[in-house]
Protein backbone atom coordinates (compact mmCIF):
# COMPACT_ATOMS: atom_id res chain seq x y z
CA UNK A 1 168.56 201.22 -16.21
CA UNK A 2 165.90 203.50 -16.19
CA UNK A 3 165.31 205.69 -13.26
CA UNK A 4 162.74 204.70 -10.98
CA UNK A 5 160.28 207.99 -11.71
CA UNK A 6 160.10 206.59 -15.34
CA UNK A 7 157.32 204.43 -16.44
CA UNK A 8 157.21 201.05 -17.47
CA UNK A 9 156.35 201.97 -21.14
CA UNK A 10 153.75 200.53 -23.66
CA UNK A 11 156.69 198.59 -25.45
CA UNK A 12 155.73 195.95 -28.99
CA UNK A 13 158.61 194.53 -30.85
CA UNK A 14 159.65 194.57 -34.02
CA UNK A 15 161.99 192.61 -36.06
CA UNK A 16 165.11 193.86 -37.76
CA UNK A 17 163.21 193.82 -40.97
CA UNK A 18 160.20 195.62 -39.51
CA UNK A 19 158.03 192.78 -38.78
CA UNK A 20 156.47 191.85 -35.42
CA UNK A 21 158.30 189.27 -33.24
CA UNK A 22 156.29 186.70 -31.81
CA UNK A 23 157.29 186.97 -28.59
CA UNK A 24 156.42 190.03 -26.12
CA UNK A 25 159.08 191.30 -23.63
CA UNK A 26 158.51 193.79 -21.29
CA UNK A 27 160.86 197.20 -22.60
CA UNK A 28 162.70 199.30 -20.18
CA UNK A 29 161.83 202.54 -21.05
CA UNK A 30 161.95 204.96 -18.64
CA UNK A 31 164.20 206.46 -15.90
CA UNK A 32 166.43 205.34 -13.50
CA UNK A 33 166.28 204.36 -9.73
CA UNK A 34 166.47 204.92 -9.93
CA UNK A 35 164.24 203.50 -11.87
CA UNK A 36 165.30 202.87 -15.49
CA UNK A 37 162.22 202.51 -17.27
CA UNK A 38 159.35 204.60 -16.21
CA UNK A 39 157.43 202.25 -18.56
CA UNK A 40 153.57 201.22 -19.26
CA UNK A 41 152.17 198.21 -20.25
CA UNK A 42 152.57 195.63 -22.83
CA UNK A 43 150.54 195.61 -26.37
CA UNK A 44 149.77 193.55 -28.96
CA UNK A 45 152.34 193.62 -31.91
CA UNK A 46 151.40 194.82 -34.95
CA UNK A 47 153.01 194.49 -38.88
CA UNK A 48 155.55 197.05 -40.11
CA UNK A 49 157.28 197.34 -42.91
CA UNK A 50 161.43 198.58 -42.84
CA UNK A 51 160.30 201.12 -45.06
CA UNK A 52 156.85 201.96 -42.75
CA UNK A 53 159.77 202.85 -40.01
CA UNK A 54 160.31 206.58 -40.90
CA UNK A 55 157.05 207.45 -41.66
CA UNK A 56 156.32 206.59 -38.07
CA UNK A 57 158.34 209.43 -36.47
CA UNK A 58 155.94 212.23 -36.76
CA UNK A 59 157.77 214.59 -34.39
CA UNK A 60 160.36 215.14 -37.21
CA UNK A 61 157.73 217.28 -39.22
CA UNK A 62 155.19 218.10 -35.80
CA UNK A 63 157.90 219.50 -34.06
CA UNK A 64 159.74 221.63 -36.77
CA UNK A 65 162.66 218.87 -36.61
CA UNK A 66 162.89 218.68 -39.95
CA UNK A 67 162.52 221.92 -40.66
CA UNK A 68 165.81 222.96 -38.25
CA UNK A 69 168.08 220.05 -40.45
CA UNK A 70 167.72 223.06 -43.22
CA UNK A 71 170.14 225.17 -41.08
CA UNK A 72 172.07 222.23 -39.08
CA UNK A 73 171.92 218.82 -37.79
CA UNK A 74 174.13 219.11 -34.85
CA UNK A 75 177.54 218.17 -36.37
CA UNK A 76 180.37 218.70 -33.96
CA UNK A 77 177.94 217.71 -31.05
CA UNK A 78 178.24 215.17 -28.51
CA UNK A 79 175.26 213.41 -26.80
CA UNK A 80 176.25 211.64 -23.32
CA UNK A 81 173.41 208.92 -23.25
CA UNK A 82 173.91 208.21 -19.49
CA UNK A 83 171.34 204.83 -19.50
CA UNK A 84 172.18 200.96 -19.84
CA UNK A 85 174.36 201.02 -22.65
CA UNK A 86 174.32 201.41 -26.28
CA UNK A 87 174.40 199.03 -29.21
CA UNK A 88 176.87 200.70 -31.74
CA UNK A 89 176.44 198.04 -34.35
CA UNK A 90 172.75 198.74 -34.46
CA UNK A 91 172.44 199.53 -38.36
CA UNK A 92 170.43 202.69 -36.93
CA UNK A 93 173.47 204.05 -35.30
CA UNK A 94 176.48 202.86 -36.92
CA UNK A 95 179.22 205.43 -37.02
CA UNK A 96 177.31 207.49 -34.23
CA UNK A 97 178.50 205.97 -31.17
CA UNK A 98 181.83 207.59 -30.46
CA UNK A 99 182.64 206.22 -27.16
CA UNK A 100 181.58 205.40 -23.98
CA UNK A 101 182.44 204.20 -20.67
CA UNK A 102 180.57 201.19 -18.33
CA UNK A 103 180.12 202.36 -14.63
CA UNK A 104 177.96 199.11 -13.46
CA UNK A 105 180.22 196.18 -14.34
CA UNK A 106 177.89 194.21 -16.09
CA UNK A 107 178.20 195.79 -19.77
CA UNK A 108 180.84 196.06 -22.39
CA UNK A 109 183.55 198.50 -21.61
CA UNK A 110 182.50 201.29 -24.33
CA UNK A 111 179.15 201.14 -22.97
CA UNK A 112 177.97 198.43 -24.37
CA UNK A 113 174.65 197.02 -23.23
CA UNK A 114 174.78 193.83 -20.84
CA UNK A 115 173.12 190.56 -22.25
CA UNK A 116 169.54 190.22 -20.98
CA UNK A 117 165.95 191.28 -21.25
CA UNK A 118 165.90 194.46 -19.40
CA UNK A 119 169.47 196.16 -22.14
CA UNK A 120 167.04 197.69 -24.79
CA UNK A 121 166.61 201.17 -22.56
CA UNK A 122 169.79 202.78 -23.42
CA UNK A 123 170.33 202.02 -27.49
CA UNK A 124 166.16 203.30 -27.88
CA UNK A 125 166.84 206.45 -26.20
CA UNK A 126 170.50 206.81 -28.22
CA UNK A 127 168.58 206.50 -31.47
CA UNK A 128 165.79 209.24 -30.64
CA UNK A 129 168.73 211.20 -30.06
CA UNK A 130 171.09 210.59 -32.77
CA UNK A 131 169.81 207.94 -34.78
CA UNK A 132 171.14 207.76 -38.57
CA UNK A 133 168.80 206.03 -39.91
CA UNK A 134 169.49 203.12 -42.86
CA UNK A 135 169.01 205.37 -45.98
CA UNK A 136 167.31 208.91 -46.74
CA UNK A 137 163.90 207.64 -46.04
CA UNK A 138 164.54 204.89 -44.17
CA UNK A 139 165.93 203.43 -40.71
CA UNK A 140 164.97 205.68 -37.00
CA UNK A 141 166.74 209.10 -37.74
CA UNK A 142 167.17 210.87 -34.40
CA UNK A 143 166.72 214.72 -33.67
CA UNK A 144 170.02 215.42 -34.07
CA UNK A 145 171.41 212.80 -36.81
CA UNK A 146 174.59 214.41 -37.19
CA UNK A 147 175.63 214.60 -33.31
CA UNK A 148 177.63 211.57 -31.85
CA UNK A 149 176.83 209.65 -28.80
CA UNK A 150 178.77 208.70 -26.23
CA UNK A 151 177.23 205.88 -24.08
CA UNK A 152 177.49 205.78 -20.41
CA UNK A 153 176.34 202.49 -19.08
CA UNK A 154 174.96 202.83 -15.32
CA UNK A 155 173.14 199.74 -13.51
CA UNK A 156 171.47 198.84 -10.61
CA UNK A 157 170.42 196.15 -8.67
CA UNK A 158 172.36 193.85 -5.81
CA UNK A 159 175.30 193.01 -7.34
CA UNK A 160 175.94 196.20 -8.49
CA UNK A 161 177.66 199.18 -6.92
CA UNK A 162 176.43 202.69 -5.76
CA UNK A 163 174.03 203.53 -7.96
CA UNK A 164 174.29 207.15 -6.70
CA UNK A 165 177.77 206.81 -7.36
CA UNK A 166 177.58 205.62 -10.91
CA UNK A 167 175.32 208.48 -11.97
CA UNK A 168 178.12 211.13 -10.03
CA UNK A 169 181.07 209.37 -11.76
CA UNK A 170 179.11 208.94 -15.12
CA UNK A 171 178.43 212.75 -15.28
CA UNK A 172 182.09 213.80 -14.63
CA UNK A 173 183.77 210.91 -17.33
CA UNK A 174 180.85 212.56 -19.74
CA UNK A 175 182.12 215.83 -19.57
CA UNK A 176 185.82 215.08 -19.78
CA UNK A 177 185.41 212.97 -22.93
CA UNK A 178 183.66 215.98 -24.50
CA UNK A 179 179.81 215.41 -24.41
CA UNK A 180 177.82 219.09 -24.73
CA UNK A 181 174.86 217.35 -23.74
CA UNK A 182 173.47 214.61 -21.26
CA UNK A 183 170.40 212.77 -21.59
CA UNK A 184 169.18 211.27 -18.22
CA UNK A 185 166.13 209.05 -18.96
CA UNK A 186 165.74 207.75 -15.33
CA UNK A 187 164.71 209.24 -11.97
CA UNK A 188 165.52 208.81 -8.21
CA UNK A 189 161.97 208.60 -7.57
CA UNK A 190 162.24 211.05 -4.54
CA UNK A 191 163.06 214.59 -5.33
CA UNK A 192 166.23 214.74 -2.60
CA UNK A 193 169.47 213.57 -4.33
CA UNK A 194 173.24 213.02 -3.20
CA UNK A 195 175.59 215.50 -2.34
CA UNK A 196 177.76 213.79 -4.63
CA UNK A 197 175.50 214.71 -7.72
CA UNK A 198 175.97 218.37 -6.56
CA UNK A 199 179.13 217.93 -7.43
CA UNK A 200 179.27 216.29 -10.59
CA UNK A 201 176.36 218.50 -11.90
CA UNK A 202 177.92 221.60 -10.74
CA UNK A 203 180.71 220.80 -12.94
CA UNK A 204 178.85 220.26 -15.84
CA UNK A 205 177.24 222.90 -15.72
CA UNK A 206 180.16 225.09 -15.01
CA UNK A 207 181.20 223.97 -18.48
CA UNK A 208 178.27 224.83 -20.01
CA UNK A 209 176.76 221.21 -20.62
CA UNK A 210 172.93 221.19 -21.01
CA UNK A 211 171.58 218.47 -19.02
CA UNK A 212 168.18 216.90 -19.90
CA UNK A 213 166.46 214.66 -17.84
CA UNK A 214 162.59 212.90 -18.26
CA UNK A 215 160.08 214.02 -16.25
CA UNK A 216 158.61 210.26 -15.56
CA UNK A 217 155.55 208.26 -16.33
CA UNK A 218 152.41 207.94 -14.14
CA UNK A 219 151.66 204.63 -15.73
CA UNK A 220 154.71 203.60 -13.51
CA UNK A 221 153.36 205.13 -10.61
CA UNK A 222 155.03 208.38 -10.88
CA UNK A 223 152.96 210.85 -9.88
CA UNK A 224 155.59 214.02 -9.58
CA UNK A 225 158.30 214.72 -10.80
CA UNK A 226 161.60 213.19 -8.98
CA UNK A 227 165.25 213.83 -9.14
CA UNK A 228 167.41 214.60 -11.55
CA UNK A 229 164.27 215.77 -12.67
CA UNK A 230 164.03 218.40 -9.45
CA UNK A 231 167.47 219.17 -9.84
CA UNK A 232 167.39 223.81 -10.27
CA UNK A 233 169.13 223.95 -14.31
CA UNK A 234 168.27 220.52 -15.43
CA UNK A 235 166.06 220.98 -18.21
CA UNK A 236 163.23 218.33 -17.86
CA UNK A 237 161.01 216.73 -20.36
CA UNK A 238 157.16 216.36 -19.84
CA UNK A 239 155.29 213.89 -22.15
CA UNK A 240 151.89 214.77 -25.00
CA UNK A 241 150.26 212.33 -27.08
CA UNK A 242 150.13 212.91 -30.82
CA UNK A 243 147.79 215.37 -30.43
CA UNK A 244 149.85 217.68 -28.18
CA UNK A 245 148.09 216.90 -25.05
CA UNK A 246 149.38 216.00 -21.54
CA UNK A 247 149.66 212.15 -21.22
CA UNK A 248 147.91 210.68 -18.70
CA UNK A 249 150.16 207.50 -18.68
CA UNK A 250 153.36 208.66 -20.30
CA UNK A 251 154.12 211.62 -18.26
CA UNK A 252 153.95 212.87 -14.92
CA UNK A 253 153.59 216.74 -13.73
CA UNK A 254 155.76 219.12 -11.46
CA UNK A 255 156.63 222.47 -11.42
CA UNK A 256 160.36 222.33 -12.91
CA UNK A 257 159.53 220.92 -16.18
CA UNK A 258 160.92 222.81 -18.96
CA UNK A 259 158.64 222.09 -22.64
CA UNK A 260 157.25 218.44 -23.52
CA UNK A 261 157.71 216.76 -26.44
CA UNK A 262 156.43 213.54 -27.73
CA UNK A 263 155.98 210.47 -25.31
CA UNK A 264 153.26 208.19 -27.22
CA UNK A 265 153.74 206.13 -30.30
CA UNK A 266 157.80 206.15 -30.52
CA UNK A 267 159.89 203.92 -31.89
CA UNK A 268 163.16 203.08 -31.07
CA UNK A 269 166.31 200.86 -32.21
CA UNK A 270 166.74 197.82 -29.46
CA UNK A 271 169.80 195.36 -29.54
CA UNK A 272 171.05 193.47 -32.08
CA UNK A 273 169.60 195.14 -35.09
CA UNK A 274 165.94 195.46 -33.79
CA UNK A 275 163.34 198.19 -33.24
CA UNK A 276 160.40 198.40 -31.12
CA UNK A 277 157.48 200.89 -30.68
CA UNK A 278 157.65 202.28 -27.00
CA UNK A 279 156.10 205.10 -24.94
CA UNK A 280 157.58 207.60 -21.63
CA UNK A 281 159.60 210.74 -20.93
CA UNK A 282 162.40 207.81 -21.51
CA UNK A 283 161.74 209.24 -25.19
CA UNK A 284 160.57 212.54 -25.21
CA UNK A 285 163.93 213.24 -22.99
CA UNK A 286 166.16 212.37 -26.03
CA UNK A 287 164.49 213.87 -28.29
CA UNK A 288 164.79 217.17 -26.65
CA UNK A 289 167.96 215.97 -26.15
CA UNK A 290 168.85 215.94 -29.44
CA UNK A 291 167.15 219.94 -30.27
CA UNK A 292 169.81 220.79 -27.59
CA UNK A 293 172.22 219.92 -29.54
CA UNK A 294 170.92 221.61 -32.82
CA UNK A 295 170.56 224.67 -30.92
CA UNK A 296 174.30 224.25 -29.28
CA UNK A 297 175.51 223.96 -33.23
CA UNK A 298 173.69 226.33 -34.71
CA UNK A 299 174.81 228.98 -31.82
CA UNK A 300 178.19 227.46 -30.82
CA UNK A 301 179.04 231.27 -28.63
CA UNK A 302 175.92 230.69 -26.11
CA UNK A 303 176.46 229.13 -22.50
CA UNK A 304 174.28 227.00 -21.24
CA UNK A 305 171.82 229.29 -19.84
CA UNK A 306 171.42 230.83 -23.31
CA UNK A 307 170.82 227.74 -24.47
CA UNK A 308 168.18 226.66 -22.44
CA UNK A 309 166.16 229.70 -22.91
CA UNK A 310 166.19 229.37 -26.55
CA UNK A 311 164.36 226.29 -26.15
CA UNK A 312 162.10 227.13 -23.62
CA UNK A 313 160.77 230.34 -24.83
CA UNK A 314 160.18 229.43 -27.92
CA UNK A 315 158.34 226.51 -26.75
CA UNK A 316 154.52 226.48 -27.77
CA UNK A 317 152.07 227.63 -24.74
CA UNK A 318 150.28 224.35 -23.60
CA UNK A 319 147.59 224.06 -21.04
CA UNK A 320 146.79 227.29 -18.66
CA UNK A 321 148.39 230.29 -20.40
CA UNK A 322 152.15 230.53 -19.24
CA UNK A 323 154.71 228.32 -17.71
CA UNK A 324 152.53 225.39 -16.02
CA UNK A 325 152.94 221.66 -13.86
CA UNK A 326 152.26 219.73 -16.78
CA UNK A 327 153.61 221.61 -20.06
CA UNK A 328 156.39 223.45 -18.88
CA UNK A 329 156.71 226.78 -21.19
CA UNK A 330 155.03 224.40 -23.57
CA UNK A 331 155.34 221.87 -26.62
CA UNK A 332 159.28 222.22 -27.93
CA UNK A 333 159.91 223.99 -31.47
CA UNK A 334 163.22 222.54 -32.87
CA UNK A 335 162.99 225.38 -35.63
CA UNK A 336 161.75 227.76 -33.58
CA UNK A 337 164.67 227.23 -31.10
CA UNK A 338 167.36 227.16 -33.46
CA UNK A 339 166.36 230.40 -35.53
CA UNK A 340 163.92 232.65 -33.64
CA UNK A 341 165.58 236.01 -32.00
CA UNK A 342 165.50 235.12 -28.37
CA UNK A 343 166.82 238.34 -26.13
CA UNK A 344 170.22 236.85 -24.26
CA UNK A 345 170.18 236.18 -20.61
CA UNK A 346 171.97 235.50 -17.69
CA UNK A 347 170.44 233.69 -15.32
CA UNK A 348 169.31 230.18 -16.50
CA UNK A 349 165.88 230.00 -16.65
CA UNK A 350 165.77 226.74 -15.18
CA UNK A 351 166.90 227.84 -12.00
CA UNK A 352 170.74 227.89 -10.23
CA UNK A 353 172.03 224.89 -8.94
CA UNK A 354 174.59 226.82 -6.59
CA UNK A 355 172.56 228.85 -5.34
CA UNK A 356 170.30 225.63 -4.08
CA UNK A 357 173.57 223.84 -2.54
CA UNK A 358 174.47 227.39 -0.96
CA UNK A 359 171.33 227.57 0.99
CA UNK A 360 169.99 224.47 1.04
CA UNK A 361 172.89 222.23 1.99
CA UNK A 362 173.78 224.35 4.61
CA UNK A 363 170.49 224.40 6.42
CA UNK A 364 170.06 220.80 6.51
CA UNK A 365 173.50 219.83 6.89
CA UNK A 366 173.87 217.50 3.82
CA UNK A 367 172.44 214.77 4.72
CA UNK A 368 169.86 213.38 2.19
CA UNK A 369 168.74 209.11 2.10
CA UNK A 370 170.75 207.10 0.21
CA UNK A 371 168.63 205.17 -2.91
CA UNK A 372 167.26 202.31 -2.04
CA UNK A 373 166.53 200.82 -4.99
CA UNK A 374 167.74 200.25 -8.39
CA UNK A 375 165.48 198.07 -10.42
CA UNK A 376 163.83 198.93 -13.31
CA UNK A 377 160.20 198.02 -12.88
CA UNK A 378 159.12 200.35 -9.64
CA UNK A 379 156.19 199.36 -7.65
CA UNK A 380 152.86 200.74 -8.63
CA UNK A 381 152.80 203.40 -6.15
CA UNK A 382 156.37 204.97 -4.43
CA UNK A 383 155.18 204.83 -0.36
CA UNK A 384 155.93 208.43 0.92
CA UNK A 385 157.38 208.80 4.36
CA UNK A 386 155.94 209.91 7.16
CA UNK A 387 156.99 212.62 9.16
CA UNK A 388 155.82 213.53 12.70
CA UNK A 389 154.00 217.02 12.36
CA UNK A 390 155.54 219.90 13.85
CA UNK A 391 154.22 223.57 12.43
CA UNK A 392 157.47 224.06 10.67
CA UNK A 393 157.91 220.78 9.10
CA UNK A 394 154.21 220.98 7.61
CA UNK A 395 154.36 224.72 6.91
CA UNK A 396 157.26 225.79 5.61
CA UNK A 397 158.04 225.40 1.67
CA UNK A 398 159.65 222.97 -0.06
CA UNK A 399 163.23 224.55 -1.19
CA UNK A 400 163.08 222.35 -3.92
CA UNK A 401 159.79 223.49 -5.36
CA UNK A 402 161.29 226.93 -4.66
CA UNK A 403 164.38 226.53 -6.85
CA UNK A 404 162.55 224.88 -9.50
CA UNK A 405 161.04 228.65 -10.01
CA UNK A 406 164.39 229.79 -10.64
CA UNK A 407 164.20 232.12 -7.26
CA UNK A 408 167.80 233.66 -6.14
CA UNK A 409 168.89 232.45 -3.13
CA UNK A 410 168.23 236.00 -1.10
CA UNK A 411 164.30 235.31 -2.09
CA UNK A 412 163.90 232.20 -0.91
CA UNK A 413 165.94 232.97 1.60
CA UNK A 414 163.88 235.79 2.64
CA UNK A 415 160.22 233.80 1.91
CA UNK A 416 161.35 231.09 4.54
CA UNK A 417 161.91 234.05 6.86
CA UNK A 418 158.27 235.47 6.00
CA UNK A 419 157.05 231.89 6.34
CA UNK A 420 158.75 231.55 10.16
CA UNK A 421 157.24 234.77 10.98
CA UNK A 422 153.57 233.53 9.86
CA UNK A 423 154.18 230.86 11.96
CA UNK A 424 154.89 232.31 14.85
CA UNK A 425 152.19 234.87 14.95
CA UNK A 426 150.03 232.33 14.27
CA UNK A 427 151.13 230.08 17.13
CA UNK A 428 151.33 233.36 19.32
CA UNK A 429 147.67 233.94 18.47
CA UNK A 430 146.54 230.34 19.57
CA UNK A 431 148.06 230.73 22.90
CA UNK A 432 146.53 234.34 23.52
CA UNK A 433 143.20 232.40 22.23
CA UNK A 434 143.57 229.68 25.14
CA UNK A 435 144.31 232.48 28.09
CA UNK A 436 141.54 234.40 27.07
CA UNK A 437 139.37 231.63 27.47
């Protein structure tokens, strides 16, 4: 269950042992729509060997991953993976699953994934996160090998209830049964969400739970970011090739992403003792995921805010110098964020989600369109709706852009009211035009 602003990832299967099954199935990688896999396209499988599995996570060393395990490896963490359910008898993550809690009725009542094609999502992004690999050198070791995971199975589709309502509910249960982080590897594909997720976000972040969520693919048809992913204090996760650049397919842009990490060339555990090589912010998202959670060890005293900033300022500047629509602050720094001075602030830098509600759901009254959807595979393109023109509605800012700069709610209170004034010298100006004529 991948949100819909995921992508529909570049996914090839590999056997338990490491070597290529013969049959190709299409991976759910992405985000939730809420879109669960913001995936890309099938290719060809190639030979591995079990041993060839660790050498193929070059973030661990890239990303100074590694290099942060010499101070802590997030013992004493918890990791909500809020997705379609996690295999706990995966030999990748045995003894790392900790709980877990099925909000879609189809899957296990732990969080176990349901039986079927479309289950691999949740236990590939668990692994990135947490994985524990099968030996020192062997097996998918996540970010954070030492953090548990607790795994929150959401689903959508017909048959199954309020997706909405599953993500709201999913995010409470997560922080009462302890998790100090939540990985959201889906997306609403629009960038309004339910009042109901003002709620249940508010309250994790009033208990200092860092939530990360993927930016989404393009190679799904994702072109911006969407919700959770819009959401002011999420921190969201952008996607670079090996070499540190942008994806073109495996990432999307939009001015409230945080850092990027890796989206190209992952590999993941799947069901049933399997592993796969996969691509999207479905993975990049965990594996921040799992830096949060080094961070929130290595500094148990900081909030949430503090956290945050620790990883995004000592992010690596990407793209145009500063804080940009594809990079965020930049490429993430596991070592960097866990050991660097960073001053202490107190405002998170990813913006206030109570301010937002205070101004935002006031002026519009609430009312925000349900999801629609809740497959996995989103169309090519999402259609956007139209809206009759009026000055205002074309003119005036999007709030939501606006609170993804982190703006208090006086300033963009007071820009709307510069904006309305604009507007109506400009429109007094076109009729003085016209009776001069």
């Amino acid at each position: 269950m991948r949100s819909r602003h995921e992508h529909r990832h570049r996914f090839r299967r590999l056997s338990a042992a490491g070597s290529p099954r013969r049959r190709l199935r299409r991976a759910a990688s992405g985000v939730v729509v809420l879109a669960l896999g913001l995936g890309a396209a099938l290719v060809p499988a190639v030979a591995a060997q079990a041993d060839d599995i660790r050498s193929r996570e070059y973030w661990l060393n890239d990303y100074g991953i590694a290099q942060a395990w010499n101070t802590t490896k997030g013992k004493g963490q918890t990791i909500a993976v809020i997705d379609s359910g996690v295999d706990p008898t995966h030999p990748d993550l045995v003894g790392a699953v900790v709980g877990g809690k099925d909000f879609s009725g189809f899957g296990g009542p732990t969080g176990q994934p349901a039986a079927g094609d479309d289950n691999e999502h949740g236990t590939m992004v668990a692994s990135l996160a947490a994985g524990r690999g099968t030996g020192p050198d062997s097996g998918i070791i996540g970010a954070a090998p030492e953090a548990s995971i607790l795994a929150v199975e959401i689903g959508f589709g017909s048959q199954a209830r309020n997706s909405d309502q599953q993500i709201a509910d999913a995010v409470t249960w997560a922080v009462d049964n302890g998790a100090t982080v939540i990985n959201m590897s889906f997306s609403r594909n629009t960038p309004d969400w339910p009042e109901s997720w003002d709620k249940a976000f508010l309250y994790a972040m009033e208990h200092d739970v860092v939530i990360v969520a993927a930016a989404g693919n393009r190679g799904s048809g994702i072109n911006s970011v969407g919700a959770p992913a819009t959401m002011p204090g999420v921190l969201v996760v952008g996607g670079v090739d090996r070499s540190g650049k942008s994806s073109f397919d495996a990432s999307t842009q939009g001015i409230t992403i945080g850092v990027s990490a890796p989206s190209e060339e992952l590999v993941g555990a799947t069901p049933g003792g399997g592993r796969a090589i996969w691509s999207g912010t479905s993975g990049a998202s965990p594996i921040v995921a799992g830096i949060v959670a080094l961070v929130k060890a290595a500094h148990p005293d900081l909030d949430a805010a503090n956290v945050i900033e620790r990883v995004v300022k000592t992010a690596h500047d990407a793209g145009t110098p500063g804080v940009d629509f594809l990079y965020g602050y930049g490429l993430v720094d596991a070592s960097a964020a866990v050991s660097d001075k960073v001053p202490a602030v107190t405002k998170n830098p990813m913006g206030d989600l109570a301010d937002w509600v205070r101004v935002y759901r006031r002026a519009d009254g609430g009312a925000v369109a349900p999801a629609t959807r809740a497959d996995r595979n989103p169309p090519a393109a999402v259609p956007v709706p139209t809206v009759p023109w009026s000055p205002v509605g074309t003119l005036l800012p999007d709030p939501r852009k606006l609170s993804g700069w982190g703006l208090p709610a006086a300033v963009l209170a007071g820009l709307i009211a510069v904006w309305f004034a604009l507007i109506a010298g400009g429109l007094r100006a076109v009729r003085s035009s016209r009776r001069t004529r």
